[in-house]
Protein backbone atom coordinates (compact mmCIF):
# COMPACT_ATOMS: atom_id res chain seq x y z
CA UNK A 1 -25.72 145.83 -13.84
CA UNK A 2 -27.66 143.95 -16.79
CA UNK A 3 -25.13 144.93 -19.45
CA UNK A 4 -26.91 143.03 -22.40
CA UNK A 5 -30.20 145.49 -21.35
CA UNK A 6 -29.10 148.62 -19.95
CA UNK A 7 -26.42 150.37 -21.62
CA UNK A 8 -24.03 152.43 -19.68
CA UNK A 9 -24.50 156.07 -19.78
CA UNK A 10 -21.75 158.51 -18.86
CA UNK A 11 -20.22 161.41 -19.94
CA UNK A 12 -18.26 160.07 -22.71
CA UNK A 13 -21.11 158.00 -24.13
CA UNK A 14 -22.93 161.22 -24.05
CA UNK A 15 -20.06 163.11 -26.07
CA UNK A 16 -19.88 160.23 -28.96
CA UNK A 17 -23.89 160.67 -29.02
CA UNK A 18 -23.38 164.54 -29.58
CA UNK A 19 -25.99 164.74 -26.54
CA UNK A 20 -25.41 167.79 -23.74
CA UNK A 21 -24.63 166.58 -20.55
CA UNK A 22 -27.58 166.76 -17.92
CA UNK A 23 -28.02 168.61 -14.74
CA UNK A 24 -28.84 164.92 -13.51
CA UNK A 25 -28.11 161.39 -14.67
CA UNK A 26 -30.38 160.16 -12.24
CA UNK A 27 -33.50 161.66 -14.40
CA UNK A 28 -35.40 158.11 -15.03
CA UNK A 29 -36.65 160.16 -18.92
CA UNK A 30 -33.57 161.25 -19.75
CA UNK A 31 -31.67 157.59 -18.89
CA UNK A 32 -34.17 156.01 -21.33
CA UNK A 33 -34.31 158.43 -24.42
CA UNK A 34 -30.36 157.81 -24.31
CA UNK A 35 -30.44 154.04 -23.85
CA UNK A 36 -33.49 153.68 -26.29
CA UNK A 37 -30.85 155.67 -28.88
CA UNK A 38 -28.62 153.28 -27.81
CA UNK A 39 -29.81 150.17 -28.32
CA UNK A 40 -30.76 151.15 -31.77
CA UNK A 41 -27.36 151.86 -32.97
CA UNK A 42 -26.30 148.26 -31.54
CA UNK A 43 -29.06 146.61 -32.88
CA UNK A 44 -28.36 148.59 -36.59
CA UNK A 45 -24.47 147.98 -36.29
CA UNK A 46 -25.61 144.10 -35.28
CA UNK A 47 -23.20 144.57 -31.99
CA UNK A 48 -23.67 143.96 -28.43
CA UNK A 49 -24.24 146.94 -25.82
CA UNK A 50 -20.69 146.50 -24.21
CA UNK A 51 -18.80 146.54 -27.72
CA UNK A 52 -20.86 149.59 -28.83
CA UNK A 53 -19.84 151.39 -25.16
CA UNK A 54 -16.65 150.56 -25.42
CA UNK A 55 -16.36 151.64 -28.85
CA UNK A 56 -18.19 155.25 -27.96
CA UNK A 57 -15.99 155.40 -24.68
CA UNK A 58 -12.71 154.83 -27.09
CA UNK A 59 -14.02 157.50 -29.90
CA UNK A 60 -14.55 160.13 -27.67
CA UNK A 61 -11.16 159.32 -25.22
CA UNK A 62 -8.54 159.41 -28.71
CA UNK A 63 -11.18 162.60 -29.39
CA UNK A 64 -9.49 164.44 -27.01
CA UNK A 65 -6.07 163.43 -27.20
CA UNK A 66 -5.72 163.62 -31.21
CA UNK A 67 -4.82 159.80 -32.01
């Protein structure tokens, strides 16, 4: 909803991170270890939220079909 403070957290974005995927998303701890690792990559790669989840979202998508 705030996408330059809360990055979006799905499956995918899970599957770039490497991270399991959890009984619950709705786990308030769990949503903010993930967008706390988040935010440090964008900040590191100097790159908004939305870029890096779209880049995450893409990697893991041409992951599974081999391009």
């Amino acid at each position: 909803m705030v996408p330059d403070r809360y990055p979006i957290l799905d499956v995918r974005v899970l599957s770039a991170l490497g991270e399991p995927e959890p009984r619950s998303f709705e786990a308030p701890a769990f949503y903010s270890r993930i967008a706390d690792r988040i935010r440090r990559h964008a900040h590191d790669l100097r790159i908004d939220l939305r870029t890096l989840d779209r880049a995450m979202w893409t990697w893991d998508k041409v992951g599974e079909s081999g391009y």
